[in-house]
PDB file of N, CA and C in Angstrom:
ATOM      1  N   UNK A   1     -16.000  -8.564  12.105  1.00  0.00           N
ATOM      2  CA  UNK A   1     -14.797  -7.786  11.867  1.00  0.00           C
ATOM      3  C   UNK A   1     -15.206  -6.502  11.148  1.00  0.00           C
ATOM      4  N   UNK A   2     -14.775  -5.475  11.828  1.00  0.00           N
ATOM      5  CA  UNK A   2     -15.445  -4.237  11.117  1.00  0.00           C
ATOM      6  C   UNK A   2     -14.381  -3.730   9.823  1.00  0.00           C
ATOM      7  N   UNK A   3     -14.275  -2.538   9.287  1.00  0.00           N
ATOM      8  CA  UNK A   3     -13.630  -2.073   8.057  1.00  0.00           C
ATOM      9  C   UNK A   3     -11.927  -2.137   8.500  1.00  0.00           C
ATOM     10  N   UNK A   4     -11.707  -1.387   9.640  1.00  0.00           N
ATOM     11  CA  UNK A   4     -10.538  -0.945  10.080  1.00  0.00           C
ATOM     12  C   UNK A   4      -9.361  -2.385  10.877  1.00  0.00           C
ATOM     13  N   UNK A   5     -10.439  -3.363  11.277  1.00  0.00           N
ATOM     14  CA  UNK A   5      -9.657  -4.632  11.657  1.00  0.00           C
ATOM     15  C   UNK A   5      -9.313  -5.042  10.621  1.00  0.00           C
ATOM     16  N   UNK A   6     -10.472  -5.197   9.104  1.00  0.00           N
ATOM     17  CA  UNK A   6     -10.339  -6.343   7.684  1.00  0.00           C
ATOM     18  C   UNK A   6      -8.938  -5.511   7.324  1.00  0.00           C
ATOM     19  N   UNK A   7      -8.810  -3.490   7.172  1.00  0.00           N
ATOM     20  CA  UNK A   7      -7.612  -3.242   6.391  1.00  0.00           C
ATOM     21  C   UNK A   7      -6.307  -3.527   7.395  1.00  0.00           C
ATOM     22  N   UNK A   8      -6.191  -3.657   8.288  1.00  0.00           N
ATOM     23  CA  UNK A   8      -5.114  -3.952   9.139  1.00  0.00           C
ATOM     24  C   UNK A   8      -4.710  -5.516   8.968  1.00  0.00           C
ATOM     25  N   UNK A   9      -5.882  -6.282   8.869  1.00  0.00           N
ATOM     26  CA  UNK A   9      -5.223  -7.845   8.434  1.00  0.00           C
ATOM     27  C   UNK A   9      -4.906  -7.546   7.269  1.00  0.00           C
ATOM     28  N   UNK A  10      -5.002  -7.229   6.251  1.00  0.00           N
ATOM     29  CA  UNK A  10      -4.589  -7.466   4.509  1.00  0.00           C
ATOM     30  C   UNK A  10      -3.395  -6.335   4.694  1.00  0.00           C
ATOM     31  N   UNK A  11      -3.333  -5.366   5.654  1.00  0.00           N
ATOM     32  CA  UNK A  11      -1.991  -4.828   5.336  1.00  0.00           C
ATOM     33  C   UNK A  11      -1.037  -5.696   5.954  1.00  0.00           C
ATOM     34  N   UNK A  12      -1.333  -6.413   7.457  1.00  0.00           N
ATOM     35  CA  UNK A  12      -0.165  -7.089   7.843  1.00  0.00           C
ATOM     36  C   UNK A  12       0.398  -8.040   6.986  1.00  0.00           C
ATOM     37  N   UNK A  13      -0.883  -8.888   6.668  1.00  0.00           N
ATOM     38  CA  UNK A  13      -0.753  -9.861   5.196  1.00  0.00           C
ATOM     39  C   UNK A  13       0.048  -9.161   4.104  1.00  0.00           C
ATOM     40  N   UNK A  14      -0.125  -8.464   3.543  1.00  0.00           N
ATOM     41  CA  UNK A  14       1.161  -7.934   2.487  1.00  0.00           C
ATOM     42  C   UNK A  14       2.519  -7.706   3.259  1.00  0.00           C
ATOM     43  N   UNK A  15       2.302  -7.177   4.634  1.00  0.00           N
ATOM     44  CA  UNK A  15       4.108  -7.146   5.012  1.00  0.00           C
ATOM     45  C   UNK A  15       4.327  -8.276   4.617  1.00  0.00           C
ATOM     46  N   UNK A  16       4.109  -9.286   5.317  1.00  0.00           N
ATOM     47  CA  UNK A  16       4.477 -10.867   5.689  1.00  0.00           C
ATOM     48  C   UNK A  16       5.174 -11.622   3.918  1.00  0.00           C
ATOM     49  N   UNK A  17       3.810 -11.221   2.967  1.00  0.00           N
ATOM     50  CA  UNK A  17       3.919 -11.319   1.975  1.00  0.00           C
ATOM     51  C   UNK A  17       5.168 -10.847   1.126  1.00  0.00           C
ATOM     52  N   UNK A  18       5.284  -9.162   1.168  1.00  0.00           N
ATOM     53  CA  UNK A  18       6.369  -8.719   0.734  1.00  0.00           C
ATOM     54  C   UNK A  18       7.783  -9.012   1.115  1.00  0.00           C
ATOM     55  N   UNK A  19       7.541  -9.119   3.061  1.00  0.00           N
ATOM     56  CA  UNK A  19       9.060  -9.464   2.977  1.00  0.00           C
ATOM     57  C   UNK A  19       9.455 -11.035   2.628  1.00  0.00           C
ATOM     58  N   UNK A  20       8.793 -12.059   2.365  1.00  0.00           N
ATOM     59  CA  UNK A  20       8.709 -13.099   2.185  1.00  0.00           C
ATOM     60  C   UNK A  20       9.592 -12.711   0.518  1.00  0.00           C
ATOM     61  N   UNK A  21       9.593 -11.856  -0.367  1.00  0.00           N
ATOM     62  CA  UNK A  21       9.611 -11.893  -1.160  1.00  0.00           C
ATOM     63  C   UNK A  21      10.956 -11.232  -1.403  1.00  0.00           C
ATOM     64  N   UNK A  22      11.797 -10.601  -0.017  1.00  0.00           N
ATOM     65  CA  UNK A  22      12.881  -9.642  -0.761  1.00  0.00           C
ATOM     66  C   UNK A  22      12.477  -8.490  -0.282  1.00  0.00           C
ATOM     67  N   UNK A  23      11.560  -7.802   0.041  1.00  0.00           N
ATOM     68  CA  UNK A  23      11.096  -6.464   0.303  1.00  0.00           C
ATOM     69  C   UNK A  23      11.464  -5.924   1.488  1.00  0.00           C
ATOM     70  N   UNK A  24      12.120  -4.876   1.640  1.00  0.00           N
ATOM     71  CA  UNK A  24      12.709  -4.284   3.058  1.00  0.00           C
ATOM     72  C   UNK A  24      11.129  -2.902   3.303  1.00  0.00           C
ATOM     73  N   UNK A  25      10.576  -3.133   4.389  1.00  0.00           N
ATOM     74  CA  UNK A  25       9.612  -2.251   4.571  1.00  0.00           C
ATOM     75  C   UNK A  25      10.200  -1.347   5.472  1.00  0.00           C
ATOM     76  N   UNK A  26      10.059   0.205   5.308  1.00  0.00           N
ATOM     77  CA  UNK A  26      10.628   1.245   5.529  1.00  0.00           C
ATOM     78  C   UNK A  26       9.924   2.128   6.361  1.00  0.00           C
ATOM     79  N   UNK A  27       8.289   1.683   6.242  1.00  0.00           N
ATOM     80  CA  UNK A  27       7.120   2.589   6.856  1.00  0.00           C
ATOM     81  C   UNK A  27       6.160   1.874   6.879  1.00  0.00           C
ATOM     82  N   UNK A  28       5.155   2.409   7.423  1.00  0.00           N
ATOM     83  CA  UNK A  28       3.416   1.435   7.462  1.00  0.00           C
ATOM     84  C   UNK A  28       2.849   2.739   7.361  1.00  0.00           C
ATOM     85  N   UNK A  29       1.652   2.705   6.932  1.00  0.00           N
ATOM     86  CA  UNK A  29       0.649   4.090   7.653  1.00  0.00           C
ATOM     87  C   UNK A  29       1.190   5.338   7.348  1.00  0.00           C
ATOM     88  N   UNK A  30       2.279   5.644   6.444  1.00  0.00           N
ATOM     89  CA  UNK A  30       2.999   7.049   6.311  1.00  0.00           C
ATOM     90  C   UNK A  30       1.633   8.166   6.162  1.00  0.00           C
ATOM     91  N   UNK A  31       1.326   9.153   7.041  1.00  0.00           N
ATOM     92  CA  UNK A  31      -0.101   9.886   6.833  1.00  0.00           C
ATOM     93  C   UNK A  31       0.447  11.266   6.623  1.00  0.00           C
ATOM     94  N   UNK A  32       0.310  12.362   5.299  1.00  0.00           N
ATOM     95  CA  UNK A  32       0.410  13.688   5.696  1.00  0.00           C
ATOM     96  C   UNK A  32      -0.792  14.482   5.404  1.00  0.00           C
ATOM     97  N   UNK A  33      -0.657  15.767   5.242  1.00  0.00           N
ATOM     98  CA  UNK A  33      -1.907  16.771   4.783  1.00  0.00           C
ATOM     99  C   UNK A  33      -2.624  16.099   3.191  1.00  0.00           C
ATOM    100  N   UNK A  34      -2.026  15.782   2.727  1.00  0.00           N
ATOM    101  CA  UNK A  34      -2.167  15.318   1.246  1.00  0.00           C
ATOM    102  C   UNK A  34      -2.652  14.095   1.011  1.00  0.00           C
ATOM    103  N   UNK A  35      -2.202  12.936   1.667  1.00  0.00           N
ATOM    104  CA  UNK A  35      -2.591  11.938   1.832  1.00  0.00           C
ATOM    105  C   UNK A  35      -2.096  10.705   2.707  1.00  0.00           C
ATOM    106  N   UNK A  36      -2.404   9.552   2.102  1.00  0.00           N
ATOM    107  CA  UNK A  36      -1.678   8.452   3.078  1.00  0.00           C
ATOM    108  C   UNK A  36      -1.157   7.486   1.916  1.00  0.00           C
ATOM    109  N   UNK A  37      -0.066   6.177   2.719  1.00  0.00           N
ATOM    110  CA  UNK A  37       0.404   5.627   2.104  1.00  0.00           C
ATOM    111  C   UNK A  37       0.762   4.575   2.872  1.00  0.00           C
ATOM    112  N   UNK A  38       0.221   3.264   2.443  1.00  0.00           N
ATOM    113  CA  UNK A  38      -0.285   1.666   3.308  1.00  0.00           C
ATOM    114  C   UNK A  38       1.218   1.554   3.667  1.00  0.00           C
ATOM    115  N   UNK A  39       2.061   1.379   2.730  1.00  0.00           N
ATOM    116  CA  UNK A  39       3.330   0.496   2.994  1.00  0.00           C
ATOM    117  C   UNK A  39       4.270   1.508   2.011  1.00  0.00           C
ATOM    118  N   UNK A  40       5.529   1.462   2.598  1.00  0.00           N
ATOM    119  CA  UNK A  40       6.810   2.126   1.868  1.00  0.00           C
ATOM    120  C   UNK A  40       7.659   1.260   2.044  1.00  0.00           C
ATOM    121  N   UNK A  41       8.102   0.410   0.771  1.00  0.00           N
ATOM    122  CA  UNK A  41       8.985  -0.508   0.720  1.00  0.00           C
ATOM    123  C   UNK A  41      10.425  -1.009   0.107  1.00  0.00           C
ATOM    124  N   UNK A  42      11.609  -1.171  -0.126  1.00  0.00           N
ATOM    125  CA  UNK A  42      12.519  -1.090  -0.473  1.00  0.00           C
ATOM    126  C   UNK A  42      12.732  -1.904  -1.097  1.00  0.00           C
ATOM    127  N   UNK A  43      13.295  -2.623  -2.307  1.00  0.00           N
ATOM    128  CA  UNK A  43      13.712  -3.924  -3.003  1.00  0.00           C
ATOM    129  C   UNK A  43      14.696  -3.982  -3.890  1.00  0.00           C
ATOM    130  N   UNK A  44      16.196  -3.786  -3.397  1.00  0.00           N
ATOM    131  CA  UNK A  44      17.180  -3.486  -4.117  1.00  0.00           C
ATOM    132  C   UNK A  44      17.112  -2.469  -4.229  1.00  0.00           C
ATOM    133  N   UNK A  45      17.544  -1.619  -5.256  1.00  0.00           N
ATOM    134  CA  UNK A  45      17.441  -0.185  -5.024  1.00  0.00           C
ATOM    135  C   UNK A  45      16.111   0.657  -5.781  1.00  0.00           C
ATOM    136  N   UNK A  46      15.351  -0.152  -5.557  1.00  0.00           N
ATOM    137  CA  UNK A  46      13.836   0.275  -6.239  1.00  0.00           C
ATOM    138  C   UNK A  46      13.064   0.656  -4.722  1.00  0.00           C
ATOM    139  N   UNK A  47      12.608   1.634  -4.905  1.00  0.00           N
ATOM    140  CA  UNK A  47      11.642   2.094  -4.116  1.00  0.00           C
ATOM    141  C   UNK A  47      10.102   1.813  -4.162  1.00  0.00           C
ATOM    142  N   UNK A  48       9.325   1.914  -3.545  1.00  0.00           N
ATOM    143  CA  UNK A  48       7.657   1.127  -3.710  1.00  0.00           C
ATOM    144  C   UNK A  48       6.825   1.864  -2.768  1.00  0.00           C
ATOM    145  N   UNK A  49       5.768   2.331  -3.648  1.00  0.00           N
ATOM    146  CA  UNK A  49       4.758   3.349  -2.914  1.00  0.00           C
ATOM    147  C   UNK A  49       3.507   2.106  -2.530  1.00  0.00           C
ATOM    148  N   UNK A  50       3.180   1.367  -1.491  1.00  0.00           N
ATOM    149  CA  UNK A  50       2.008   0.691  -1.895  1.00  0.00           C
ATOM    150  C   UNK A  50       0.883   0.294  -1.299  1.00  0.00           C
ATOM    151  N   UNK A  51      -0.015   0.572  -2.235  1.00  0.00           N
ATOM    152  CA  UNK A  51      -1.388   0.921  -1.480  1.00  0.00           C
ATOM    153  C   UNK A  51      -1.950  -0.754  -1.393  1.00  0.00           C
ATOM    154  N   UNK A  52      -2.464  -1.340  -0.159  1.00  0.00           N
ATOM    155  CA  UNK A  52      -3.349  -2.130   0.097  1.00  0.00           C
ATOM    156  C   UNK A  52      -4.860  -2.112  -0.042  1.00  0.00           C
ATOM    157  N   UNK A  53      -5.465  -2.903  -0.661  1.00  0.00           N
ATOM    158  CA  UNK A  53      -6.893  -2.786  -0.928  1.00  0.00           C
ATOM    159  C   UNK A  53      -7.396  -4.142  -0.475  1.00  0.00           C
ATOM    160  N   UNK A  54      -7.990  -4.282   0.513  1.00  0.00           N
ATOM    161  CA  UNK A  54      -8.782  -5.609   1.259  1.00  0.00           C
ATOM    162  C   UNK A  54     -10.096  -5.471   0.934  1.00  0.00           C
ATOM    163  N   UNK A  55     -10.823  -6.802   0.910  1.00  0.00           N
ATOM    164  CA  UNK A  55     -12.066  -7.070   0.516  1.00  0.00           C
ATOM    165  C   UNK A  55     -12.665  -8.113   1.354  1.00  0.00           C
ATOM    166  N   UNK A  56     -13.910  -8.112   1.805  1.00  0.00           N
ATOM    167  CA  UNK A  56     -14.343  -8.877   2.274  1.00  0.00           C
ATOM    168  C   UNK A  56     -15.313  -9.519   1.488  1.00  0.00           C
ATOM    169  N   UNK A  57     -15.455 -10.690   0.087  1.00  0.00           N
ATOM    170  CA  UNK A  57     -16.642 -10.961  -0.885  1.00  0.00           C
ATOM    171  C   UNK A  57     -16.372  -9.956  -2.128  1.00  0.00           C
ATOM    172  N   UNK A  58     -16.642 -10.403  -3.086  1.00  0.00           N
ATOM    173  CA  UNK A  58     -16.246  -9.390  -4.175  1.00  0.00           C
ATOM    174  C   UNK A  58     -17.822  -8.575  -4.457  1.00  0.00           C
ATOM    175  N   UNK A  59     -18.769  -8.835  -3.535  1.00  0.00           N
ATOM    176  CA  UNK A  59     -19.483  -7.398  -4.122  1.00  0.00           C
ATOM    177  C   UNK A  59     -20.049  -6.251  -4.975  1.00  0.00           C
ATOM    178  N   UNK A  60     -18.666  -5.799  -4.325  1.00  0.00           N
ATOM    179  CA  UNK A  60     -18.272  -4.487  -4.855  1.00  0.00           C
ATOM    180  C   UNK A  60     -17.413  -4.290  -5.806  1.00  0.00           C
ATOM    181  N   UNK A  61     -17.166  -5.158  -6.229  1.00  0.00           N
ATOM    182  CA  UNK A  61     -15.955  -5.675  -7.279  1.00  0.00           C
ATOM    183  C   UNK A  61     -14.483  -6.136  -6.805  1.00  0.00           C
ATOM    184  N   UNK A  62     -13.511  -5.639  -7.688  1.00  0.00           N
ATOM    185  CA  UNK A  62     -11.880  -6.562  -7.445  1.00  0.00           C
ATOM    186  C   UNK A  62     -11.603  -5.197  -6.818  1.00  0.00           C
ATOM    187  N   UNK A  63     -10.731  -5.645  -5.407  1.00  0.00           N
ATOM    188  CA  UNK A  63     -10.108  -4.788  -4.562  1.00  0.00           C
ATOM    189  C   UNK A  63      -9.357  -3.088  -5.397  1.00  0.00           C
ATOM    190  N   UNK A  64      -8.199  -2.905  -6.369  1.00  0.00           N
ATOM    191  CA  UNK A  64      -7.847  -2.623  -7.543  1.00  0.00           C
ATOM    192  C   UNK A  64      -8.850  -1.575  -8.010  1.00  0.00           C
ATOM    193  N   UNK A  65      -9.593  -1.899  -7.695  1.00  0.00           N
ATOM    194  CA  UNK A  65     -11.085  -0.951  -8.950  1.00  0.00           C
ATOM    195  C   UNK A  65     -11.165  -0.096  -7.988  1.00  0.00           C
ATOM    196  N   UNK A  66     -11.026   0.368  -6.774  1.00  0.00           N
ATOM    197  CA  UNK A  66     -11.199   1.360  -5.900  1.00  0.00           C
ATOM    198  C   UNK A  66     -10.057   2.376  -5.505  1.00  0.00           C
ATOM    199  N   UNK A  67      -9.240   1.967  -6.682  1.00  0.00           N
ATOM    200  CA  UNK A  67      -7.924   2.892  -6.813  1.00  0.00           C
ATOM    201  C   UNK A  67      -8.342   4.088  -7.440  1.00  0.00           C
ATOM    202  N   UNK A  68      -8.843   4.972  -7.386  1.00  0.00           N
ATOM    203  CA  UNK A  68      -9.650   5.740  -8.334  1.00  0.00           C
ATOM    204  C   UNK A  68      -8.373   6.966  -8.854  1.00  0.00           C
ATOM    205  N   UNK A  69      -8.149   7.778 -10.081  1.00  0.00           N
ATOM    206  CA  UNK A  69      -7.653   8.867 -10.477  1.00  0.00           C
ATOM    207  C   UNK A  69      -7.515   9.224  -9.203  1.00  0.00           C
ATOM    208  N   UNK A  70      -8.654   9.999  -8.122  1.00  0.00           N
ATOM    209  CA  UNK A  70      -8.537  10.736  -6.991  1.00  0.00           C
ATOM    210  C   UNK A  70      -7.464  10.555  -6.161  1.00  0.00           C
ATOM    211  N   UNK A  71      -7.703   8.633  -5.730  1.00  0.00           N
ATOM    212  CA  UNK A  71      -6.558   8.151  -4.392  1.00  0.00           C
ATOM    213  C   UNK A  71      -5.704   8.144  -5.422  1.00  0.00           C
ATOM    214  N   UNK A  72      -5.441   7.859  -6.441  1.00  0.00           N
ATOM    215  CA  UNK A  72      -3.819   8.344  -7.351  1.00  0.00           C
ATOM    216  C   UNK A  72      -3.632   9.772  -6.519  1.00  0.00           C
ATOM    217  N   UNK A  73      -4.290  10.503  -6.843  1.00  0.00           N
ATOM    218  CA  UNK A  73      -3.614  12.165  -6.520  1.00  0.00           C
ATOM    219  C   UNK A  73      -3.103  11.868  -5.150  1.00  0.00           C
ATOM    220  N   UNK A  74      -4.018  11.606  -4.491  1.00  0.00           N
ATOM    221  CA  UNK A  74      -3.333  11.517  -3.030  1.00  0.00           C
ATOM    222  C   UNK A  74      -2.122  11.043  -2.871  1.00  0.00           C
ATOM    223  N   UNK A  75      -2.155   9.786  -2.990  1.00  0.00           N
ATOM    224  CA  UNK A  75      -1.040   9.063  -2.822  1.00  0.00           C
ATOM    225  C   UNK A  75       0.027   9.743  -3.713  1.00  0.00           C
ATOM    226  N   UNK A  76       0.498  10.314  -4.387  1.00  0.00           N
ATOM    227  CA  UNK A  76       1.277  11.111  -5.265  1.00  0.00           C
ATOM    228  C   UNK A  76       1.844  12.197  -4.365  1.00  0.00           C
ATOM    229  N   UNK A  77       0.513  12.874  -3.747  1.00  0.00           N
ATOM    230  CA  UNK A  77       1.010  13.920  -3.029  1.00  0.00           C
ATOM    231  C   UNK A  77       1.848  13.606  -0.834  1.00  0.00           C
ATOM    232  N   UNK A  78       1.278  12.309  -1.340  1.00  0.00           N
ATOM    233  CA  UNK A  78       1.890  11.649   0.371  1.00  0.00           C
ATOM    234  C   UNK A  78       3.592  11.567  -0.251  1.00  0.00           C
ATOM    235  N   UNK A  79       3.456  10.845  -1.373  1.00  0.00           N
ATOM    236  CA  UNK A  79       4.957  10.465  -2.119  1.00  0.00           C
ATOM    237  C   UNK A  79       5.773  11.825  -1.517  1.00  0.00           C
ATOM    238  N   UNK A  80       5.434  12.970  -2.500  1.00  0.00           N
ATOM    239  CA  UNK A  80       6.421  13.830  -2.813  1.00  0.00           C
ATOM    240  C   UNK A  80       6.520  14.404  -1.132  1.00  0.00           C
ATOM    241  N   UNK A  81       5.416  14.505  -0.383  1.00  0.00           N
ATOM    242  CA  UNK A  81       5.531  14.587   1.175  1.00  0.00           C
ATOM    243  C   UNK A  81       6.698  13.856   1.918  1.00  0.00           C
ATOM    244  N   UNK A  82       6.934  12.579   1.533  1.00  0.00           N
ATOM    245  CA  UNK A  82       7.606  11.211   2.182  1.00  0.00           C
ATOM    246  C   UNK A  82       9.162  11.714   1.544  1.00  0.00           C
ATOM    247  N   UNK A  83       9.354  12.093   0.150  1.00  0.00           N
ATOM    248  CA  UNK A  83      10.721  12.477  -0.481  1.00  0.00           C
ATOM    249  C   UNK A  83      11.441  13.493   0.407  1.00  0.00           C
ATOM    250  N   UNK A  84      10.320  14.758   0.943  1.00  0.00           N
ATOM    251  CA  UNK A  84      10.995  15.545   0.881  1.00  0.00           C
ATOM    252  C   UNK A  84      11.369  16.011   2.520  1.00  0.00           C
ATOM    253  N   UNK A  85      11.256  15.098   3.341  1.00  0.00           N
ATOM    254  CA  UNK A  85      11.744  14.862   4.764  1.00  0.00           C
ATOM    255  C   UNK A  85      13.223  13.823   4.398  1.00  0.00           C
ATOM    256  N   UNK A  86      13.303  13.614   3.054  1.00  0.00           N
ATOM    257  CA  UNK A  86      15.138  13.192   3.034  1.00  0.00           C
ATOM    258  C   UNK A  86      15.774  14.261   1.959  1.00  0.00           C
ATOM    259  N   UNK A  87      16.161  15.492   2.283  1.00  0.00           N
ATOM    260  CA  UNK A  87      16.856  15.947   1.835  1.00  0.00           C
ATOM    261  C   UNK A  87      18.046  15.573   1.312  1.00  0.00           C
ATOM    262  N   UNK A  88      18.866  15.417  -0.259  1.00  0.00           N
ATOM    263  CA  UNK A  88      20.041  15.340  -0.388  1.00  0.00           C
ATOM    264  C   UNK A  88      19.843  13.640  -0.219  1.00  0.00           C
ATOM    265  N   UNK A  89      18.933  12.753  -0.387  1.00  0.00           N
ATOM    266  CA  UNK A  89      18.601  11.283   0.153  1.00  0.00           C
ATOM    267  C   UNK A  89      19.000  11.078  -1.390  1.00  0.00           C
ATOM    268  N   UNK A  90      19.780   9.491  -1.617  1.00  0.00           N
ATOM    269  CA  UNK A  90      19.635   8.871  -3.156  1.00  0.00           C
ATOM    270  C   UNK A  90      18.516   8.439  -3.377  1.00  0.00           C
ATOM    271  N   UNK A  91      17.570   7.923  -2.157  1.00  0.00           N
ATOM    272  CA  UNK A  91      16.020   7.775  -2.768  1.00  0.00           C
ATOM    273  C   UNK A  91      15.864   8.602  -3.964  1.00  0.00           C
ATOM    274  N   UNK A  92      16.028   9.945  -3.665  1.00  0.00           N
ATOM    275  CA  UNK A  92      15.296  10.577  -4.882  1.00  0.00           C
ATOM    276  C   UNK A  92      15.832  10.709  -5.968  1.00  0.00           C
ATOM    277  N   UNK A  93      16.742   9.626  -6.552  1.00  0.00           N
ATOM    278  CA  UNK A  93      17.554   9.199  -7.422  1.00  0.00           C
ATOM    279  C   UNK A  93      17.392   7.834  -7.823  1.00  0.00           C
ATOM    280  N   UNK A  94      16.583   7.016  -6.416  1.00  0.00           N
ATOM    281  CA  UNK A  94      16.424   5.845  -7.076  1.00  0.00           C
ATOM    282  C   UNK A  94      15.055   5.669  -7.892  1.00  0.00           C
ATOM    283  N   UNK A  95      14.746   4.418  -8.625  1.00  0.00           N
ATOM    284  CA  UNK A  95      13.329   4.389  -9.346  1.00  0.00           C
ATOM    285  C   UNK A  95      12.627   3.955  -8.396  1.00  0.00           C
ATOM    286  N   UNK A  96      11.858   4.562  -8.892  1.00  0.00           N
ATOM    287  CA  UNK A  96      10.336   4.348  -8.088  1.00  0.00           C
ATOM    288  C   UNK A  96       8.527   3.877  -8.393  1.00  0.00           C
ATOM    289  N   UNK A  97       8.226   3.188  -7.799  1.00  0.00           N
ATOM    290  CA  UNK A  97       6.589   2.622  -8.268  1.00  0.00           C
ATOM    291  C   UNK A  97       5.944   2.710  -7.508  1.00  0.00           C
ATOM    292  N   UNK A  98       4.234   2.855  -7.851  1.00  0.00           N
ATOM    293  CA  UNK A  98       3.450   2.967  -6.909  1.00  0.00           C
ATOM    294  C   UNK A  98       2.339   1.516  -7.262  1.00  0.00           C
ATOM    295  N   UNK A  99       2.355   0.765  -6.476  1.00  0.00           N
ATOM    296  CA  UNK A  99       1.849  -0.743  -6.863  1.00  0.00           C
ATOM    297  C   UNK A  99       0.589  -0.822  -5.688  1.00  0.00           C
ATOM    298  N   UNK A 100      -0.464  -1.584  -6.043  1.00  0.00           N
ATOM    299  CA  UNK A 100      -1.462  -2.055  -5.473  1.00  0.00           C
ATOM    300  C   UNK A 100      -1.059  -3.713  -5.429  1.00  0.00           C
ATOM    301  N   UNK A 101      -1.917  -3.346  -3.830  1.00  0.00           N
ATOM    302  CA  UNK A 101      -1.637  -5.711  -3.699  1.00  0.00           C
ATOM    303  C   UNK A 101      -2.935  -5.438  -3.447  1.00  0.00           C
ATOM    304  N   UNK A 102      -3.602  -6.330  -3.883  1.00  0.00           N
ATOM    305  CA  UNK A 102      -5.163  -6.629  -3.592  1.00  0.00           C
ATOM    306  C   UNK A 102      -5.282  -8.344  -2.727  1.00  0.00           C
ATOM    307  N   UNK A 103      -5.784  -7.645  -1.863  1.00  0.00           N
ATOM    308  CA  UNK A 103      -6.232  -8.631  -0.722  1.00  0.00           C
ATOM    309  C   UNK A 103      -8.086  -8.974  -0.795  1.00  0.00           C
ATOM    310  N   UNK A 104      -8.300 -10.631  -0.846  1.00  0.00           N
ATOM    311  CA  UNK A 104      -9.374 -10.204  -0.975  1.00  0.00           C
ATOM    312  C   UNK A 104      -9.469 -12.338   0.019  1.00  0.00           C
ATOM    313  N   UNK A 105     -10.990 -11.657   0.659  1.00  0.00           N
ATOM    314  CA  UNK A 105     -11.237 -12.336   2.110  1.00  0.00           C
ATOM    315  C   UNK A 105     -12.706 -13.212   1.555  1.00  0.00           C
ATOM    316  N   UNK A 106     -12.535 -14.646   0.990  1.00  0.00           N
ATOM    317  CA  UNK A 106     -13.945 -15.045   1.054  1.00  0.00           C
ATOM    318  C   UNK A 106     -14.145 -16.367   1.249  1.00  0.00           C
ATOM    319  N   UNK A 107     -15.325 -16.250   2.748  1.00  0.00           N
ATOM    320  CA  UNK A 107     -16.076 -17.527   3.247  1.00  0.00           C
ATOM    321  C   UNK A 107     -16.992 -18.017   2.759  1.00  0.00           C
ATOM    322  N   UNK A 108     -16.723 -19.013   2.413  1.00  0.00           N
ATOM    323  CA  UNK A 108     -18.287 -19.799   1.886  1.00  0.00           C
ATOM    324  C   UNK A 108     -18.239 -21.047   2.944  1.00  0.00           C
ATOM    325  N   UNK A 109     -19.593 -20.587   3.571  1.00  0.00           N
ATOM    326  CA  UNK A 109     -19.687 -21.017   4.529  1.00  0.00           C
ATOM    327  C   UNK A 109     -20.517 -22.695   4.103  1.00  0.00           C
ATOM    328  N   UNK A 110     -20.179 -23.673   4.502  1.00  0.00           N
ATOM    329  CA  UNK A 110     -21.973 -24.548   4.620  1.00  0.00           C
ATOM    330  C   UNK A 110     -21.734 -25.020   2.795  1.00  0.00           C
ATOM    331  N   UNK A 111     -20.872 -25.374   2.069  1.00  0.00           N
ATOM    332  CA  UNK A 111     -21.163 -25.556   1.040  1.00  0.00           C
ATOM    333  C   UNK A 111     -21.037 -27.080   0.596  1.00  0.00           C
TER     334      UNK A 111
END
């Protein structure tokens, strides 16, 4: 399974997950000049920016740790991108978070 199949299972896995939970998903994949954004999700009148991080073996460490200051900026700047195609929207009145789900994938094979 290469990089782009593992983040597509751990994102479908968080839909499944989120709406299991109450969560109305609004977008997948939202992409602009600025950045991207895994999932845009709804939960009562809370809004949810949220980035998926899949792992295959911890490695490299906990999924989470690769959120860096940087992909903050991005994702900040996909946000205010995503706001401002709803003009006059109460979104931009309702509260809002930007949350990580960490997905993380490990075989132990033969033990």
């Amino acid at each position: 399974m290469n990089n782009m199949q593992l983040g597509k299972l751990g994102e479908d896995t968080v839909q499944s997950y989120l709406e299991q939970k109450g969560y109305k998903i609004l977008c997948r994949n939202y992409r602009c000049r600025g950045g991207e954004i895994d999932i845009i999700a709804s939960k009562g009148a809370d809004l949810h920016f949220i980035e998926v991080k899949t792992r295959n073996g911890s490695l490299f460490g906990h999924p989470a740790e690769s959120v860096t200051k940087e992909k903050k900026k991005h994702i900040k700047a996909a946000i205010s991108s995503y706001l401002s195609q709803w003009p006059g929207s109460l979104w931009k009145a309702a509260p809002m978070q930007m949350d990580v789900v960490e997905v993380e994938i490990n075989h132990l094979e033969n033990v």
